[in-house]
Structure formats: structure tokens, C-alpha cells
N, C-alpha and C. Protein backbone atom coordinates (compact mmCIF):
# COMPACT_ATOMS: atom_id res chain seq x y z
N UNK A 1 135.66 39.21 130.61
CA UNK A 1 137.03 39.05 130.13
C UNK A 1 137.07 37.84 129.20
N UNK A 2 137.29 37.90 127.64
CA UNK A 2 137.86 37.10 126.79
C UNK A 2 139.01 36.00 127.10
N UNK A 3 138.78 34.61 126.93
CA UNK A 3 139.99 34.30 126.86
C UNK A 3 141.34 34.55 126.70
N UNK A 4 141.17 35.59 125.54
CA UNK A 4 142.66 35.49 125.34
C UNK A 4 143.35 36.66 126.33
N UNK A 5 142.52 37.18 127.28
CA UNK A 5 142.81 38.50 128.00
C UNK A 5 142.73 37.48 129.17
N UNK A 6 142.28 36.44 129.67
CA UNK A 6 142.64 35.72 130.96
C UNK A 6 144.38 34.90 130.22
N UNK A 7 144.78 34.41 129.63
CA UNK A 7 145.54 34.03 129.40
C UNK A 7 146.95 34.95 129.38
N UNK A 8 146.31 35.96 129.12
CA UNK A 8 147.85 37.24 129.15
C UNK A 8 147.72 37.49 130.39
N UNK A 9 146.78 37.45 131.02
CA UNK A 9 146.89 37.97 132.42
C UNK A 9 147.36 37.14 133.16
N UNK A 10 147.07 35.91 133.12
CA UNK A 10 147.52 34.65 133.62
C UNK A 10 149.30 34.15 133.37
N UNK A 11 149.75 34.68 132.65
CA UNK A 11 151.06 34.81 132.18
C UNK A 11 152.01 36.17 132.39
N UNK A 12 150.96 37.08 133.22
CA UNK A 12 151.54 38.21 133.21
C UNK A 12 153.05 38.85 133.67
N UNK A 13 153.58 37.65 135.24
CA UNK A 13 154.38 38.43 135.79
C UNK A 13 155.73 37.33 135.11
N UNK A 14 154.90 36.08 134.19
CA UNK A 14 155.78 34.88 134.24
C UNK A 14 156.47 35.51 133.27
N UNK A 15 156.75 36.40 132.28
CA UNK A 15 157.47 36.56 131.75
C UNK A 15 158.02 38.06 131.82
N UNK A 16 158.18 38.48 132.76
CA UNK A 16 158.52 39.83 133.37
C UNK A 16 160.38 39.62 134.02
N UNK A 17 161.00 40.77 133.11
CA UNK A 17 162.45 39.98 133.91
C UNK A 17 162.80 41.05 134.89
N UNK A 18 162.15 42.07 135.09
CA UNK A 18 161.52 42.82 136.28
C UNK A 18 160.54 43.18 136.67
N UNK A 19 159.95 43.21 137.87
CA UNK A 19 159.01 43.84 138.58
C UNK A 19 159.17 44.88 139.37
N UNK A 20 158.07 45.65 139.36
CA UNK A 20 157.85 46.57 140.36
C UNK A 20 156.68 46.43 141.36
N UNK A 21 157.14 46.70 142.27
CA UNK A 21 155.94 46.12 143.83
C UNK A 21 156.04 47.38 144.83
N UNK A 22 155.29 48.37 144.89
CA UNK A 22 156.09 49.40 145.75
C UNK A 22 157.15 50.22 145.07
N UNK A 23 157.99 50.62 146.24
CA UNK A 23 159.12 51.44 145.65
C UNK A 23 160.39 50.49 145.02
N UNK A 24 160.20 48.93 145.26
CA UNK A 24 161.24 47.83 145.26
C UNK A 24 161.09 47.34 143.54
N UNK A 25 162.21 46.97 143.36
CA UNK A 25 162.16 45.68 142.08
C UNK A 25 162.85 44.65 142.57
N UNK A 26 162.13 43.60 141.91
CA UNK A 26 162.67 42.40 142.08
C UNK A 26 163.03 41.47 140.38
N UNK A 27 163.50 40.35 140.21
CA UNK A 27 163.94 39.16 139.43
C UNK A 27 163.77 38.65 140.02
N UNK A 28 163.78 37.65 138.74
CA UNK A 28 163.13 36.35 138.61
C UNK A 28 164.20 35.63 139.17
N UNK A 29 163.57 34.36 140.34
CA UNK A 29 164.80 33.73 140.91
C UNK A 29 164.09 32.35 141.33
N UNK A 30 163.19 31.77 141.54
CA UNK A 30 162.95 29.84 141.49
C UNK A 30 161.51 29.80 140.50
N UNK A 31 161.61 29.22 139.79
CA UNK A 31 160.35 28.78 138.66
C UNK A 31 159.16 28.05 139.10
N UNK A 32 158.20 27.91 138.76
CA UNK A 32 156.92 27.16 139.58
C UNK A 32 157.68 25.88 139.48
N UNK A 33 157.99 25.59 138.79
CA UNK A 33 158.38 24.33 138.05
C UNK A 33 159.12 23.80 139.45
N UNK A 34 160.12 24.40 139.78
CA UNK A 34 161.43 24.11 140.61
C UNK A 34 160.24 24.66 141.86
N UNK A 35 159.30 24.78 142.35
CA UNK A 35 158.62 25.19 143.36
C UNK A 35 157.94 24.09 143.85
N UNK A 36 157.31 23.65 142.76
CA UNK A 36 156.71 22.34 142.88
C UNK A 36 157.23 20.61 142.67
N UNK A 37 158.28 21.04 142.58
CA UNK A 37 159.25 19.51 142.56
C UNK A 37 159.10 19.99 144.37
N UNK A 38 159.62 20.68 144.61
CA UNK A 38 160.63 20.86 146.13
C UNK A 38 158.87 20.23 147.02
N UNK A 39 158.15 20.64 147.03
CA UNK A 39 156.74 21.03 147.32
C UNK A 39 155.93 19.29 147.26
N UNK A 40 156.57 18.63 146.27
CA UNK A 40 156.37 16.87 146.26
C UNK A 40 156.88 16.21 146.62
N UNK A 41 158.33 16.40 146.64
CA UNK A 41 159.03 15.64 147.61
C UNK A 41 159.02 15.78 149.09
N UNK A 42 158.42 17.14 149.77
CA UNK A 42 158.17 17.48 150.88
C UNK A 42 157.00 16.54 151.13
N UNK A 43 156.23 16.46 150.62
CA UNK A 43 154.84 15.51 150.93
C UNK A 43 155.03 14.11 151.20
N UNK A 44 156.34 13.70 149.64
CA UNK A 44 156.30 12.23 149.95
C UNK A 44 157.35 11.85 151.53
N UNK A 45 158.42 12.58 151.52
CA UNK A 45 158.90 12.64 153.39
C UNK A 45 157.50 12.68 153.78
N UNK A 46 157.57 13.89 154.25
CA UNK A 46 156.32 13.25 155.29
C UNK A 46 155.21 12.35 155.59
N UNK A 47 154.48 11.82 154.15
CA UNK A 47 153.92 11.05 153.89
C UNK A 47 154.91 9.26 154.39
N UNK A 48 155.82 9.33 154.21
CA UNK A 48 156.72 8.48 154.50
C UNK A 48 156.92 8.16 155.94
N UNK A 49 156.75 9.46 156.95
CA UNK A 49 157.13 9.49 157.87
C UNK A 49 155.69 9.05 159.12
N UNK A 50 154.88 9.38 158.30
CA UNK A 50 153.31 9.49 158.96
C UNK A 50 152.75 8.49 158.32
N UNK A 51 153.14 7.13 157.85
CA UNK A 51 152.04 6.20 157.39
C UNK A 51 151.25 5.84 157.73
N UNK A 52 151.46 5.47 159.10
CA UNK A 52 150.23 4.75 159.92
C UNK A 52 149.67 5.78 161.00
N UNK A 53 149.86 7.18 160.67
CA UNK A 53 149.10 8.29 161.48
C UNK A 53 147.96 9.38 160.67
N UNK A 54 147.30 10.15 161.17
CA UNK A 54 146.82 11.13 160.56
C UNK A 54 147.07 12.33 161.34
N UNK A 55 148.09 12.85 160.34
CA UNK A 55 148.73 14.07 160.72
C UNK A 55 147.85 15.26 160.85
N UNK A 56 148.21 16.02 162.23
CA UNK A 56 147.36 17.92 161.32
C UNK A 56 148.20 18.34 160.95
N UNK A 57 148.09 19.14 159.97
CA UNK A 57 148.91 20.10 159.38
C UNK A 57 148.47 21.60 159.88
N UNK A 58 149.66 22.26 160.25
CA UNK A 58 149.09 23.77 160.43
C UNK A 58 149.63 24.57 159.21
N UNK A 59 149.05 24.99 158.93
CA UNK A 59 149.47 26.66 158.10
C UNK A 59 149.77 27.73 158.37
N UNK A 60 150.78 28.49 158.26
CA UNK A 60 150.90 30.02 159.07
C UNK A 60 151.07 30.78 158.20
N UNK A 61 149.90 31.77 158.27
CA UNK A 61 149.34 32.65 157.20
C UNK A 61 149.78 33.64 157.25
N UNK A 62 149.76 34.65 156.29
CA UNK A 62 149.41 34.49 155.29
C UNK A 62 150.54 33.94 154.42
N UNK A 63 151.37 33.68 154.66
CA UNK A 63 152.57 33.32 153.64
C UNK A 63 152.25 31.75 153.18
N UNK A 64 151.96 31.26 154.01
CA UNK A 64 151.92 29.62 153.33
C UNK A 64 150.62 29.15 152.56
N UNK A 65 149.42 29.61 152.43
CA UNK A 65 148.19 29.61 151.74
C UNK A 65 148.53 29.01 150.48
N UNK A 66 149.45 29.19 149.64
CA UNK A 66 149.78 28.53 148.17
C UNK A 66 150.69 27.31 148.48
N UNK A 67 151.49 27.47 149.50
CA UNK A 67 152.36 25.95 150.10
C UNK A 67 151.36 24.90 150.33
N UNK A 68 150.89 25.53 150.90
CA UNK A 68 149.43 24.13 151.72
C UNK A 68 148.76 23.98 150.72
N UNK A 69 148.32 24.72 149.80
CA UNK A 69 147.02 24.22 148.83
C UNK A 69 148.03 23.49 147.92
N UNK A 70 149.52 23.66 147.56
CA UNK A 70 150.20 22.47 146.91
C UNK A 70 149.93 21.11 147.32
N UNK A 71 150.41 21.24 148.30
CA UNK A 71 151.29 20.40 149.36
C UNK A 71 149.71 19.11 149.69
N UNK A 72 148.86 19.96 149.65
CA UNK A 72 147.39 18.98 149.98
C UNK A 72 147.42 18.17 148.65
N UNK A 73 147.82 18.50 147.37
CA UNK A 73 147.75 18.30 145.98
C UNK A 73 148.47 16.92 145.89
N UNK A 74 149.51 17.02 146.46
CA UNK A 74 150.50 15.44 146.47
C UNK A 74 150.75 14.71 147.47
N UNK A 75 149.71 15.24 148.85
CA UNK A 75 149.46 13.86 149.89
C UNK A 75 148.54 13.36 149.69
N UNK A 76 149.12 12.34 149.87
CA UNK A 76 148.27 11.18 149.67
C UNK A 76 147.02 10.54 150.80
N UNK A 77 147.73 10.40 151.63
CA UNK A 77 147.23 10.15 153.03
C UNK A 77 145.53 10.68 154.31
N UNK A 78 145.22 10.10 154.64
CA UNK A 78 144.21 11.03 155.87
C UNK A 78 145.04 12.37 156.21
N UNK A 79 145.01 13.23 156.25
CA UNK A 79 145.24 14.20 157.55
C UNK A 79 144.21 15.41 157.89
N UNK A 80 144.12 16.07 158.35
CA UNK A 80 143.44 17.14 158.92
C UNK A 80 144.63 18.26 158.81
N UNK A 81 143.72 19.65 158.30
CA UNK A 81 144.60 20.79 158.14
C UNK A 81 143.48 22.15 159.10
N UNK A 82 144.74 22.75 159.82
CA UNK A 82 144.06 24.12 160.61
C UNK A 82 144.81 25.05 160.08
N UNK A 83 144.83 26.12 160.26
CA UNK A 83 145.64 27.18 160.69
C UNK A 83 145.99 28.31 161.64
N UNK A 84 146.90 29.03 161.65
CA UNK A 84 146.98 29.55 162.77
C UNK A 84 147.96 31.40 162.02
N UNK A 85 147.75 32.53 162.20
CA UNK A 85 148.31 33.35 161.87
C UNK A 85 149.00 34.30 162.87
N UNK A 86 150.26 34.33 162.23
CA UNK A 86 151.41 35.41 163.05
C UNK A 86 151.95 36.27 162.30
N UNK A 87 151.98 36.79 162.86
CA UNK A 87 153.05 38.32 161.77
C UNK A 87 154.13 38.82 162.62
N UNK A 88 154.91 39.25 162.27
CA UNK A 88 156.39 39.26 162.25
C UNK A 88 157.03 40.06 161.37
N UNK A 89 156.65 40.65 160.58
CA UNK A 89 157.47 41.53 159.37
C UNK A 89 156.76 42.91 159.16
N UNK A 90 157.90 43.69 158.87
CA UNK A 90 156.83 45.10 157.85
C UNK A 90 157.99 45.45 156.69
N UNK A 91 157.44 45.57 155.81
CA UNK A 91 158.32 45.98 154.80
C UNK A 91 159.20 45.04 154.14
N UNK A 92 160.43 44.89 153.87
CA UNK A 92 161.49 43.79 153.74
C UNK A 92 162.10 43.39 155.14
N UNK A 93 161.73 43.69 156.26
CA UNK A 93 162.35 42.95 157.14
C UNK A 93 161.93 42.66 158.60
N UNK A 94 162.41 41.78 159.08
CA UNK A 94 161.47 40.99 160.35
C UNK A 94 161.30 42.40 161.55
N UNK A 95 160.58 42.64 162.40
CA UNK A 95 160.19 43.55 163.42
C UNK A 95 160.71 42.49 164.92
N UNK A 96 161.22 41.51 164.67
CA UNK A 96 161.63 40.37 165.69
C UNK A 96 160.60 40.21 166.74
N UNK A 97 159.50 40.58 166.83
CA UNK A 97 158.34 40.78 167.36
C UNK A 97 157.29 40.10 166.79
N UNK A 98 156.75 38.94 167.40
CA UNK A 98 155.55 38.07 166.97
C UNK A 98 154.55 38.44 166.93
N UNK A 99 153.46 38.52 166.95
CA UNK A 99 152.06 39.05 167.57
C UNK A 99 150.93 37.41 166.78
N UNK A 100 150.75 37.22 167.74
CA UNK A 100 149.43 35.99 167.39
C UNK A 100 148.28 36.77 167.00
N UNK A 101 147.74 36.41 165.99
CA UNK A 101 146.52 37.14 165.31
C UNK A 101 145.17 36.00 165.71
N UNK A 102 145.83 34.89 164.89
CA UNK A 102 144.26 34.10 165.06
C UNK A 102 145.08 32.82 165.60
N UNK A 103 144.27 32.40 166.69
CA UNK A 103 144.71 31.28 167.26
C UNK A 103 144.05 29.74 166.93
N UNK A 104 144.73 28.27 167.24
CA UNK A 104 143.98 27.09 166.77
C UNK A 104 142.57 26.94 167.67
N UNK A 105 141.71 26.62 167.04
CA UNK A 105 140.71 26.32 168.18
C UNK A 105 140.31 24.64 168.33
N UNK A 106 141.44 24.23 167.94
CA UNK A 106 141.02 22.68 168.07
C UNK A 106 141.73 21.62 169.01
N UNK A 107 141.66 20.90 169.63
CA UNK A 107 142.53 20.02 170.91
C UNK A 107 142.85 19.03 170.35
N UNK A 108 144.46 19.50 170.53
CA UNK A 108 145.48 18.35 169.87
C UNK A 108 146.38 17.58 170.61
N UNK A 109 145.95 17.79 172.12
CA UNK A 109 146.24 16.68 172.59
C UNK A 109 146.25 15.46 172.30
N UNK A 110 148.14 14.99 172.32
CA UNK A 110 148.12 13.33 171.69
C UNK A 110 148.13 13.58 170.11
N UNK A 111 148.28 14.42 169.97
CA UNK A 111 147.77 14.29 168.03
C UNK A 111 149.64 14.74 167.47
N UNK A 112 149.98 14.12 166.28
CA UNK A 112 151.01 14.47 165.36
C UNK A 112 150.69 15.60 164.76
N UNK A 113 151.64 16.92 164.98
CA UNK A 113 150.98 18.13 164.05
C UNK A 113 152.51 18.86 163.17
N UNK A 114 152.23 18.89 161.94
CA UNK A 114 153.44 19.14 161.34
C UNK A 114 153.22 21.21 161.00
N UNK A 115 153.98 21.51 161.27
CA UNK A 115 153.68 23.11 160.81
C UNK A 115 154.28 23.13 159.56
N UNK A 116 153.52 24.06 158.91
CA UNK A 116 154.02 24.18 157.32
C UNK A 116 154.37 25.65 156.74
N UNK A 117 155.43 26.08 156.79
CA UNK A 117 155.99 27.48 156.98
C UNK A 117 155.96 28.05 155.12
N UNK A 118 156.04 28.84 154.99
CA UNK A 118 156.54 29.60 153.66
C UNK A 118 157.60 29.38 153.75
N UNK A 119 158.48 30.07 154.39
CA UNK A 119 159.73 30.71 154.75
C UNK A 119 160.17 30.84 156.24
N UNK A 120 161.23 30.18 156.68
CA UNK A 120 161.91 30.48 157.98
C UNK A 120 163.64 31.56 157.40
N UNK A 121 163.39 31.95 157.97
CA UNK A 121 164.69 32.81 158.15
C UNK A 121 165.39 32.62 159.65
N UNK A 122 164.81 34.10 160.57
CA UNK A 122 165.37 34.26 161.60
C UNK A 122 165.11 32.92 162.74
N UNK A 123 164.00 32.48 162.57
CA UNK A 123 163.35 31.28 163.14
C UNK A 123 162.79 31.98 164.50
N UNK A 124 162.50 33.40 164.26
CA UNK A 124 161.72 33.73 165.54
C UNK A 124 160.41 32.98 165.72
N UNK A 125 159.81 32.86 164.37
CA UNK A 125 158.56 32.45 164.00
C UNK A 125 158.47 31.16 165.10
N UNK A 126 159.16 30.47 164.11
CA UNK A 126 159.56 28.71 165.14
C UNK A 126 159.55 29.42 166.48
N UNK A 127 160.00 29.57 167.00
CA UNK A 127 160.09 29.61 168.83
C UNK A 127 158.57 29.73 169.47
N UNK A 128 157.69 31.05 168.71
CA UNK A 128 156.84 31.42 169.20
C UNK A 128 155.87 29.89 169.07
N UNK A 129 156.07 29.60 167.99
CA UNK A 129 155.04 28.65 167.68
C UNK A 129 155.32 26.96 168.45
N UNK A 130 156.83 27.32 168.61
CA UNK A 130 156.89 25.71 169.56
C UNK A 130 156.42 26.15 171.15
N UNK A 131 156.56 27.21 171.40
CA UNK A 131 155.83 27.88 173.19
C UNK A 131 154.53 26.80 172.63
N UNK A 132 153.57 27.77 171.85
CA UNK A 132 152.05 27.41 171.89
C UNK A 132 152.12 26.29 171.90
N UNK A 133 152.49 25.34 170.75
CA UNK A 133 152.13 23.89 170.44
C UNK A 133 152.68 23.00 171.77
N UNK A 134 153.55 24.09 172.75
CA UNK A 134 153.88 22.86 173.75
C UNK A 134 153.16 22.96 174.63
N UNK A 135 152.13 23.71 174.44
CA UNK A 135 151.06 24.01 175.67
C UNK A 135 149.82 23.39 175.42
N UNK A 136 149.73 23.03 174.08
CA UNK A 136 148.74 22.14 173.31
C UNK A 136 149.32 20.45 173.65
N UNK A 137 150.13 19.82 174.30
CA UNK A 137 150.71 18.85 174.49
C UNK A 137 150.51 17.92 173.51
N UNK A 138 150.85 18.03 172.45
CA UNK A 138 151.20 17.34 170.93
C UNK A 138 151.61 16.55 171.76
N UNK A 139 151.46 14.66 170.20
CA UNK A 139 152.32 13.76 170.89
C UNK A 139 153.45 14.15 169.61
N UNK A 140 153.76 14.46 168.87
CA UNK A 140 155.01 14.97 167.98
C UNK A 140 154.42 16.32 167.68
N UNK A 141 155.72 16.98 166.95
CA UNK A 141 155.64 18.38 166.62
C UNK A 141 156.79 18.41 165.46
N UNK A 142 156.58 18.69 164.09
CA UNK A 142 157.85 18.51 163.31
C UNK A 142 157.42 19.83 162.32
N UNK A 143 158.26 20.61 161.75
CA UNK A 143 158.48 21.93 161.62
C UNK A 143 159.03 21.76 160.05
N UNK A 144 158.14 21.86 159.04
CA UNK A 144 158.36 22.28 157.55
C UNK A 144 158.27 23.69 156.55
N UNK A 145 159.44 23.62 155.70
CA UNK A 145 159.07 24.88 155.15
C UNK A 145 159.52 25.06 153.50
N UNK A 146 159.04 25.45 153.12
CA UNK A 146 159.00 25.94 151.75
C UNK A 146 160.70 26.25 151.40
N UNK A 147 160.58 26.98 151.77
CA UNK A 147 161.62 28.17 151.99
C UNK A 147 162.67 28.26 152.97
N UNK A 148 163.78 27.86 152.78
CA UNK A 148 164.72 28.34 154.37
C UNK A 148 165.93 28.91 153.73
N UNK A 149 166.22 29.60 154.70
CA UNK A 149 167.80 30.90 154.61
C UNK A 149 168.37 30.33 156.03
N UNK A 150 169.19 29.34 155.52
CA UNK A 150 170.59 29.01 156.77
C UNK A 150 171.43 30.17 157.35
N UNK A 151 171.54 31.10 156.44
CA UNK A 151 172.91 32.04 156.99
C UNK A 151 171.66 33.04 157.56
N UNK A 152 170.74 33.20 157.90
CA UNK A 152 169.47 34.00 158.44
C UNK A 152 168.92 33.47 159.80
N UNK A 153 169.34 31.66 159.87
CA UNK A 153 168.99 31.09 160.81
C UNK A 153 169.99 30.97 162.27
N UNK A 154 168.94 32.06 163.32
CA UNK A 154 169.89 31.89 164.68
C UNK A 154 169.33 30.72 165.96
N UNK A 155 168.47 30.04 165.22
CA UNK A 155 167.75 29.45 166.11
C UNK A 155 168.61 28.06 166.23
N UNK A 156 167.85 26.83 167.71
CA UNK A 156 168.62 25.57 167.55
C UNK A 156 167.75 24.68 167.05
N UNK A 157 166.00 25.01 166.49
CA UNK A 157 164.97 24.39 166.64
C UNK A 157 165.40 23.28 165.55
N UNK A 158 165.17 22.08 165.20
CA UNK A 158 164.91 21.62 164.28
C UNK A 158 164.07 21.64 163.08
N UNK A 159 164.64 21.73 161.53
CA UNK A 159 163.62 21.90 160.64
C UNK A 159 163.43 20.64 160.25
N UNK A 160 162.32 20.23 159.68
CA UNK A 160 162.43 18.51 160.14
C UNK A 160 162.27 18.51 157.86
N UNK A 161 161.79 19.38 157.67
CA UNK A 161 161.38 19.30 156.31
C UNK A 161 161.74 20.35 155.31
N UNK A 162 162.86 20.47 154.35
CA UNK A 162 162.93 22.05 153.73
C UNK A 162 163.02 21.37 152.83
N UNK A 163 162.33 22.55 152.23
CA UNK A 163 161.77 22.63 150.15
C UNK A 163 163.12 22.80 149.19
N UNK A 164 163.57 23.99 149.44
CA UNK A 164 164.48 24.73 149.07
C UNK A 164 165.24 25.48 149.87
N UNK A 165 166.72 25.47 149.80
CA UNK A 165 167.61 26.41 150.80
C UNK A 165 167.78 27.56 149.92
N UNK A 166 167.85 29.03 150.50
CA UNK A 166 167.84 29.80 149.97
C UNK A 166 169.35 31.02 150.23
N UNK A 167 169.50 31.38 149.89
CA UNK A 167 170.28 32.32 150.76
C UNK A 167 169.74 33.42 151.28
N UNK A 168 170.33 34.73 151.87
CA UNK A 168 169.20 35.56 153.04
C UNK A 168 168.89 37.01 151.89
N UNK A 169 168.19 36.59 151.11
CA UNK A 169 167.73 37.37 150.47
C UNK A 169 166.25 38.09 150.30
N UNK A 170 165.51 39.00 149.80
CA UNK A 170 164.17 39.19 150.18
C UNK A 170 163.41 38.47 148.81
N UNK A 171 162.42 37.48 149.41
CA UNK A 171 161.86 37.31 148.26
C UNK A 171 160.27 37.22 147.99
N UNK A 172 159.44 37.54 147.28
CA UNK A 172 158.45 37.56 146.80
C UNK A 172 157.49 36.66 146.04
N UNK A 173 156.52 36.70 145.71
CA UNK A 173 155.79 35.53 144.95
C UNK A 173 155.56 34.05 145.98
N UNK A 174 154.92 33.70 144.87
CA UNK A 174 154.02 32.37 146.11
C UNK A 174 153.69 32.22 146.87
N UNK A 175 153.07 33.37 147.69
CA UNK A 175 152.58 33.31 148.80
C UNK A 175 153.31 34.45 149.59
N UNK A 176 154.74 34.84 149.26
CA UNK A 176 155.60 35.71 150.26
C UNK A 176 155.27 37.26 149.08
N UNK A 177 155.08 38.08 150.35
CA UNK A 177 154.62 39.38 150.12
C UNK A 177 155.78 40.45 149.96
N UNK A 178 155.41 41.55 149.54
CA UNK A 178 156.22 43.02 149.72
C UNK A 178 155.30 43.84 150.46
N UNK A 179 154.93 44.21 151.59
CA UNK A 179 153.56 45.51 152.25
C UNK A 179 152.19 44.67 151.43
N UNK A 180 152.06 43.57 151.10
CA UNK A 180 150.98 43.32 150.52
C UNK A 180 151.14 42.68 149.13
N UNK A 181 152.20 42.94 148.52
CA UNK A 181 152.00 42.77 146.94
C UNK A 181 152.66 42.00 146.82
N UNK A 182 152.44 40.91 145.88
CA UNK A 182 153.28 39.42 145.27
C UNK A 182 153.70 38.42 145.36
N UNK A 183 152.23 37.89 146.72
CA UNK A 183 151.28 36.89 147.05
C UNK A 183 150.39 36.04 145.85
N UNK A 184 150.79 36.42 144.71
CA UNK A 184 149.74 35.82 143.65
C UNK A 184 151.20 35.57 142.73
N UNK A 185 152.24 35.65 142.70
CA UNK A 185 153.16 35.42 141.65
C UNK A 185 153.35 34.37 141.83
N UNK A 186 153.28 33.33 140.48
CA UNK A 186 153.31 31.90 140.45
C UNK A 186 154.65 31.79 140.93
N UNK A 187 155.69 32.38 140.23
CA UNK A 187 156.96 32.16 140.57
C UNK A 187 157.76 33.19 141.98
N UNK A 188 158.91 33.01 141.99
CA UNK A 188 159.64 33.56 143.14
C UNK A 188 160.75 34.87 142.49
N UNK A 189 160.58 35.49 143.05
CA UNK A 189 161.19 36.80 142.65
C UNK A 189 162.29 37.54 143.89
N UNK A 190 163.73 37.66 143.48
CA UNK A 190 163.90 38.57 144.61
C UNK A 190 164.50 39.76 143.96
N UNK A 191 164.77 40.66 145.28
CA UNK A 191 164.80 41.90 145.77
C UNK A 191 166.28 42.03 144.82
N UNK A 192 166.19 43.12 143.34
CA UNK A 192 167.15 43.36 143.01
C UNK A 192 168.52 44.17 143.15
């Protein structure tokens, strides 16, 4: 592949004022640009908050894979990163049903561990994941996300860190999927 054929490709969905993913279309709706402000200031909080610690960070996959590889980009600090994967969705909408796929294999007893979400909505996610981590007897536990939908949220958990508030819409790109597709879109797209 020629340069100038990685470069169109590389630009491909950024200038698309619709997509198709499946049977769905979506628009264009937060810019990398506006992805990655939200995504630095998330770092410097926490970085702020963890000076004199070394945080783990968890990841919960597959949605956050492009959050975390930001998010590593503008801390500054020691920390250690794991992950851990749950699923919860089919299609555009939650199955309210968790299922643990791959679990941590590391002992964090006593340790600060911040989770680093894509997207919270319903906050089923959160619940399942504060059970585990309280069985892991963390000495803190603080709950970040990319992405949050307040009018989506029935939970009381605390979000200790949000990127962007969203409203309860379906959205795509950066990491958040459709059945698979539009996990690679630089930008954020929703459901038209």
C-alpha cells in the first residue's frame, strides 16, 4: 500500500457525515480532538490524586483498549496497568447480564486500583466489578470513564472520574462497538 492509499484510508471514516455498520447508521458526534482533551484532563485528576502512590489501572475490554492506550500517553507517574474483560451487551443494547470472561491474575491486596471504563451507562458494569475488587481487598477503589450517560445511570456507585457526559444515546467509534464494528473510528459516532 502507497502512501497516499494509507493516508485516505487513514482519513477514511473522519470525513464521512454518515456511516454504515450493520443494518445501523450513525453521525458524527465528539471529535478526536474533544476525545483527547477530556482523556488529559482525566490523567492530570488522577495523577493529582495519586502523587505519592503507584496506582493499577484496570481496563475493561474490549471497549476501553483506545482509552487506556491514551490515557497511558498523558500520565505521568509510576503505575501498573492489568485488565480484566466483561460483556454485557449484544447489539445496541445492554442484556443486564454480566458474564466475566477473563479475570485479574494479580494480588492487589493493599494496592490503589482505578478502573478505566469506555462508557458507563446502566452502571451494571460498576456493581459487578466493585463485588470482585472487594474480594481483592483494595486499599482504594475509584471508578473512571471515558464516557458517561447520567439519564442511563440507575446505580448509587460513585464515578470518581468522567471524560465526557453524554446523553443515553448509542454510540460508536473509539473503542465502543456495533456487533463488532467501529472499534477503530478515531472519532465518536452515534446512532442516527
Amino acid at each position: 500500500m502507497g502512501r497516499s492509499q494509507l493516508i485516505i484510508f487513514a482519513n477514511y471514516f473522519k470525513y464521512q457525515e454518515v456511516i454504515q455498520l450493520h443494518d445501523k447508521e450513525f453521525v458524527p458526534f465528539i471529535s478526536a480532538e474533544e476525545i483527547d482533551f477530556a482523556i488529559k484532563r482525566m490523567a492530570e485528576e488522577v495523577e493529582a490524586d495519586f502523587a505519592d502512590e503507584i496506582p493499577v489501572f484496570v481496563g475493561v475490554l474490549n471497549g476501553s483498549f483506545m482509552v487506556v492506550a491514551d490515557f497511558f500517553k498523558h500520565y505521568k507517574k509510576p503505575c501498573e496497568l492489568s485488565f480484566i474483560k466483561l460483556s454485557s451487551y449484544e447489539g445496541t443494547s445492554s442484556t443486564h447480564e454480566i458474564k466475566q470472561l477473563i479475570g485479574l491474575n494479580q494480588d492487589l491486596t493493599g494496592r490503589s486500583v482505578v478502573i478505566i471504563e469506555d462508557i458507563v451507562d446502566t452502571g451494571n458494569t460498576l456493581v459487578e466489578l466493585k463485588e470482585l475488587f472487594k474480594k481483592q481487598n483494595v486499599k482504594h477503589l475509584k471508578m473512571a470513564t471515558l464516557f458517561f450517560k447520567p439519564d442511563a445511570y440507575k446505580k448509587d456507585i460513585k464515578i470518581d472520574y468522567v471524560g465526557i457526559r453524554i446523553p443515553d444515546k448509542f454510540i460508536v467509534g473509539y473503542g465502543l462497538d456495533y456487533d463488532g464494528l467501529g472499534r477503530n473510528i478515531p472519532e465518536v459516532y452515534q446512532l442516527k
